[in-house]
N, C-alpha and C. Protein backbone atom coordinates (compact mmCIF):
# COMPACT_ATOMS: atom_id res chain seq x y z
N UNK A 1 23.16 -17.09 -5.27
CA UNK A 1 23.71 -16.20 -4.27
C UNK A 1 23.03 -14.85 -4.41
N UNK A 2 22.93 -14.45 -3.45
CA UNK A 2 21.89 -12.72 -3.33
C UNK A 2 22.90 -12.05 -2.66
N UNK A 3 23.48 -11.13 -3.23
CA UNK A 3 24.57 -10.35 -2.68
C UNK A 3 23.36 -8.65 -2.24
N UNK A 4 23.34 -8.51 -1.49
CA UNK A 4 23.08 -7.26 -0.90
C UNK A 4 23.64 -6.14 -0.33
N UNK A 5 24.30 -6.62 0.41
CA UNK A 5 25.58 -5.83 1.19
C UNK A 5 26.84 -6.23 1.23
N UNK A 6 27.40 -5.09 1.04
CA UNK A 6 29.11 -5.09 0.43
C UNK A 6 29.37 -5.97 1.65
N UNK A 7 30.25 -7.09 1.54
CA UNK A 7 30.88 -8.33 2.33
C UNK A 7 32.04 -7.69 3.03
N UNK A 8 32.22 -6.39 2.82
CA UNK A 8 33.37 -5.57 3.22
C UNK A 8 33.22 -4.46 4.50
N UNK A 9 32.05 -4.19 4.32
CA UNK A 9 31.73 -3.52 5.30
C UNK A 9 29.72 -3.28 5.42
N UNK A 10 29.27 -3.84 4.57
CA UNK A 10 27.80 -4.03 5.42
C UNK A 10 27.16 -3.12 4.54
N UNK A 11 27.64 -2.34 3.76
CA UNK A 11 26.89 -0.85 3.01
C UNK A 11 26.07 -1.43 2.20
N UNK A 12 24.92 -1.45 1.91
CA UNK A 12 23.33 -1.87 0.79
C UNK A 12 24.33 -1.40 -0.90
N UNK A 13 23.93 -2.40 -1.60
CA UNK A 13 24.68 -1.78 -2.83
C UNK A 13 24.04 -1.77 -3.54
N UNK A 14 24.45 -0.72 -4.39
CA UNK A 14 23.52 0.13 -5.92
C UNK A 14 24.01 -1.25 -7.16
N UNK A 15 22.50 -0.95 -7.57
CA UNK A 15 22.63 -2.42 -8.69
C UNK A 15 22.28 -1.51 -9.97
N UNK A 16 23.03 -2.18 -10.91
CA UNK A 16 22.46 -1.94 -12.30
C UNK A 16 22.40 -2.76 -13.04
N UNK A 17 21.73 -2.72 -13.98
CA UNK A 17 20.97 -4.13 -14.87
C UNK A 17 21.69 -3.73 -15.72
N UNK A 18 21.78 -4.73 -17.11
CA UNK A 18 22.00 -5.11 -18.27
C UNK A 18 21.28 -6.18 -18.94
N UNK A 19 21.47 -5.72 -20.43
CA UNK A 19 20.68 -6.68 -21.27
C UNK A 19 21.54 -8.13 -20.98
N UNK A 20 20.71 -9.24 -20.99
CA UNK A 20 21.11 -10.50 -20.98
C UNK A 20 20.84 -11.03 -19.64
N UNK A 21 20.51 -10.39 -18.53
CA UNK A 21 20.35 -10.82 -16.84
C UNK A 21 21.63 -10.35 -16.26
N UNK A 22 22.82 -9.37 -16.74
CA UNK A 22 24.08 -8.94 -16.10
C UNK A 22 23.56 -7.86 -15.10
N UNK A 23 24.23 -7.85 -13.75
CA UNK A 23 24.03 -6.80 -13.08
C UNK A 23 25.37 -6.46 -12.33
N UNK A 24 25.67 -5.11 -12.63
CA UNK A 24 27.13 -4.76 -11.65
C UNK A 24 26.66 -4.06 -10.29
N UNK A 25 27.18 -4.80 -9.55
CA UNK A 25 26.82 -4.26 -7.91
C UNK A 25 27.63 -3.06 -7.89
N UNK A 26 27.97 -2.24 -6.61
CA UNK A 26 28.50 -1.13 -6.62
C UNK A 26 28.83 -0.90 -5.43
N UNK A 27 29.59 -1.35 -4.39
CA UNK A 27 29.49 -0.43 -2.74
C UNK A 27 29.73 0.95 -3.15
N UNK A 28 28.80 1.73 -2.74
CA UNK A 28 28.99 3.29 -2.49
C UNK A 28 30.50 3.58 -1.62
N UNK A 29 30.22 3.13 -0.46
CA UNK A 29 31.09 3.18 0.51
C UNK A 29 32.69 3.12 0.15
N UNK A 30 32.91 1.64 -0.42
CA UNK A 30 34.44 1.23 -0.62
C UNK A 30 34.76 1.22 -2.16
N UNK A 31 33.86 1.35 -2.58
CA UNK A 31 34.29 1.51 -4.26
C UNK A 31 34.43 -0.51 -4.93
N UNK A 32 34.38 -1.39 -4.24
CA UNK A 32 34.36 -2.77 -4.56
C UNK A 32 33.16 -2.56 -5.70
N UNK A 33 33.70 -3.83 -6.55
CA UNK A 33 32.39 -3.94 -7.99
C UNK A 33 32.60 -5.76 -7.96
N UNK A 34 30.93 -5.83 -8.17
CA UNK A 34 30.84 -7.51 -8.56
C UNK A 34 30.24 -7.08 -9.90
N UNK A 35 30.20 -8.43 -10.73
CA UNK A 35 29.37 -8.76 -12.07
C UNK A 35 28.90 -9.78 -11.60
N UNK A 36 27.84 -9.68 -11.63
CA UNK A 36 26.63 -11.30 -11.41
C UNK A 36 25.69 -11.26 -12.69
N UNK A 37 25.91 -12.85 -13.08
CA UNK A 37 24.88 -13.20 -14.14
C UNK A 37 24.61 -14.55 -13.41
N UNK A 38 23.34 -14.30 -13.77
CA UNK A 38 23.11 -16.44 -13.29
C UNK A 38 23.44 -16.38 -12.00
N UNK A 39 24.25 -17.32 -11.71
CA UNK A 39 24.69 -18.03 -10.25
C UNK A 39 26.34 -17.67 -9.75
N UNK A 40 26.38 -17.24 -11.15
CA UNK A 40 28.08 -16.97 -10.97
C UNK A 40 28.15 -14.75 -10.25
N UNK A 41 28.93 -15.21 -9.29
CA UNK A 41 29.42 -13.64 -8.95
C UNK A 41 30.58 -13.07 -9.25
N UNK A 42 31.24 -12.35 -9.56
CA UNK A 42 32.76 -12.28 -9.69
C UNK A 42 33.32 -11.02 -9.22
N UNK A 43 34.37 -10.51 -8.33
CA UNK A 43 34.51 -9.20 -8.41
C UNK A 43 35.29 -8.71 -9.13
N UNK A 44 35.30 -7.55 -9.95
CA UNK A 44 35.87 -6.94 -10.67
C UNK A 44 36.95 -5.61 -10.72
N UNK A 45 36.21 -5.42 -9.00
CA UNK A 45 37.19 -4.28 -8.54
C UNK A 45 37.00 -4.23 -7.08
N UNK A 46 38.60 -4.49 -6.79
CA UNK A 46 38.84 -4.54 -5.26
C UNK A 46 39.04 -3.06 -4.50
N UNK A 47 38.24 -3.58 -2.73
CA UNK A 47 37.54 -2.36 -2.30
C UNK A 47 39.06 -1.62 -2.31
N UNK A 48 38.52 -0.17 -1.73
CA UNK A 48 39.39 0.74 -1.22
C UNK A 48 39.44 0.17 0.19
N UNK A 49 40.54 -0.83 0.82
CA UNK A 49 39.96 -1.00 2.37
C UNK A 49 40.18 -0.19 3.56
N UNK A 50 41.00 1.08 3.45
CA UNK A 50 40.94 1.94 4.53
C UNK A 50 39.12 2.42 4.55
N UNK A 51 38.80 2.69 3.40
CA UNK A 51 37.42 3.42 3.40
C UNK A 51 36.46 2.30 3.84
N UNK A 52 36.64 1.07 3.72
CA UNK A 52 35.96 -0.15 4.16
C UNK A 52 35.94 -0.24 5.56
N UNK A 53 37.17 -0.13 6.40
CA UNK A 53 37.00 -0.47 7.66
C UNK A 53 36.70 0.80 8.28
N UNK A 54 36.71 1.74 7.85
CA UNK A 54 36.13 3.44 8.53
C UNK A 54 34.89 2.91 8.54
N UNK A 55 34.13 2.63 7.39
CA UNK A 55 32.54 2.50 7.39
C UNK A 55 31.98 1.35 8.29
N UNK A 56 33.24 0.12 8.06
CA UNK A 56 32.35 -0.88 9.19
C UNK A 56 32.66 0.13 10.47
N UNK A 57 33.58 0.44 11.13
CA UNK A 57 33.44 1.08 12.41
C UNK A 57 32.30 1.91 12.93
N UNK A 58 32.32 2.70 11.43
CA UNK A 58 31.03 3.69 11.79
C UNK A 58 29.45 2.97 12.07
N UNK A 59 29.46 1.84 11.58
CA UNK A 59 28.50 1.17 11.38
C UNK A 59 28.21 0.42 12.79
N UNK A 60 29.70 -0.08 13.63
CA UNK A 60 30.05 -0.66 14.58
C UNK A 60 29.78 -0.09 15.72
N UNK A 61 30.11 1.57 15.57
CA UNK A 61 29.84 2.68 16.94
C UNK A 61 28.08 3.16 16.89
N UNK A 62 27.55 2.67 15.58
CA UNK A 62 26.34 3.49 15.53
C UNK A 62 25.16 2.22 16.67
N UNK A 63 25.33 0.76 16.49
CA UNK A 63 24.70 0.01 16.56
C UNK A 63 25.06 -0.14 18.64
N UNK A 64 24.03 0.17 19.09
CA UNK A 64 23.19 0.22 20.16
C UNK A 64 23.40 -1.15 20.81
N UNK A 65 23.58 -2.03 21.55
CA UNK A 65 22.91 -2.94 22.18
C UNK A 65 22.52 -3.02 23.13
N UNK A 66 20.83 -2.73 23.79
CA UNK A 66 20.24 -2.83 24.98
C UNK A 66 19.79 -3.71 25.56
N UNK A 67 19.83 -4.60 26.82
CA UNK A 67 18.94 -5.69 27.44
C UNK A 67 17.67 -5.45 26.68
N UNK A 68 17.28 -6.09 26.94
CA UNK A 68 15.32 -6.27 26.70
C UNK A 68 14.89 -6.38 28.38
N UNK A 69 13.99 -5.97 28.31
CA UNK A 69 13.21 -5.60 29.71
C UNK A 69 12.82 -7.62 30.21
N UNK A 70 13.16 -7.49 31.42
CA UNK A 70 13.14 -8.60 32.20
C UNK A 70 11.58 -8.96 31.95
N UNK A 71 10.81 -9.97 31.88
CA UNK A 71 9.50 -10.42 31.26
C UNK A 71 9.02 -11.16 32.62
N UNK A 72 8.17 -11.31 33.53
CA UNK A 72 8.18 -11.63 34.42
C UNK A 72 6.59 -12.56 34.05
């Protein structure tokens, strides 16, 4: 599993390593924490979710969707 973005609201998360292959993810955003070693993920700390669904919104109002120009 490749965790990249907080499953909570979409935010890129800060990784840090440890000896042995441990890495604790981090959402900036909601404060959520995984531990991933190997294949196994686990979370360790559940988000803040008011601050979770502010950020998906913000994320929600920022994103644009335009036709694409008719291709003739």
């Amino acid at each position: 599993m490749h965790l990249q973005r907080c499953p909570y609201d979409g935010t890129p998360l800060d990784v840090d390593s440890y000896s042995g292959g441990s890495f604790l993810l981090t959402c900036t955003s909601c404060s959520a924490k995984w531990d991933a070693h190997n294949s196994l993920v686990r979370r360790i700390a559940e988000p803040d979710w008011e601050a979770a669904a502010k950020a998906r919104a913000a994320r929600a109002n920022s994103i644009r969707w335009e036709p694409a120009e008719p291709t003739t």
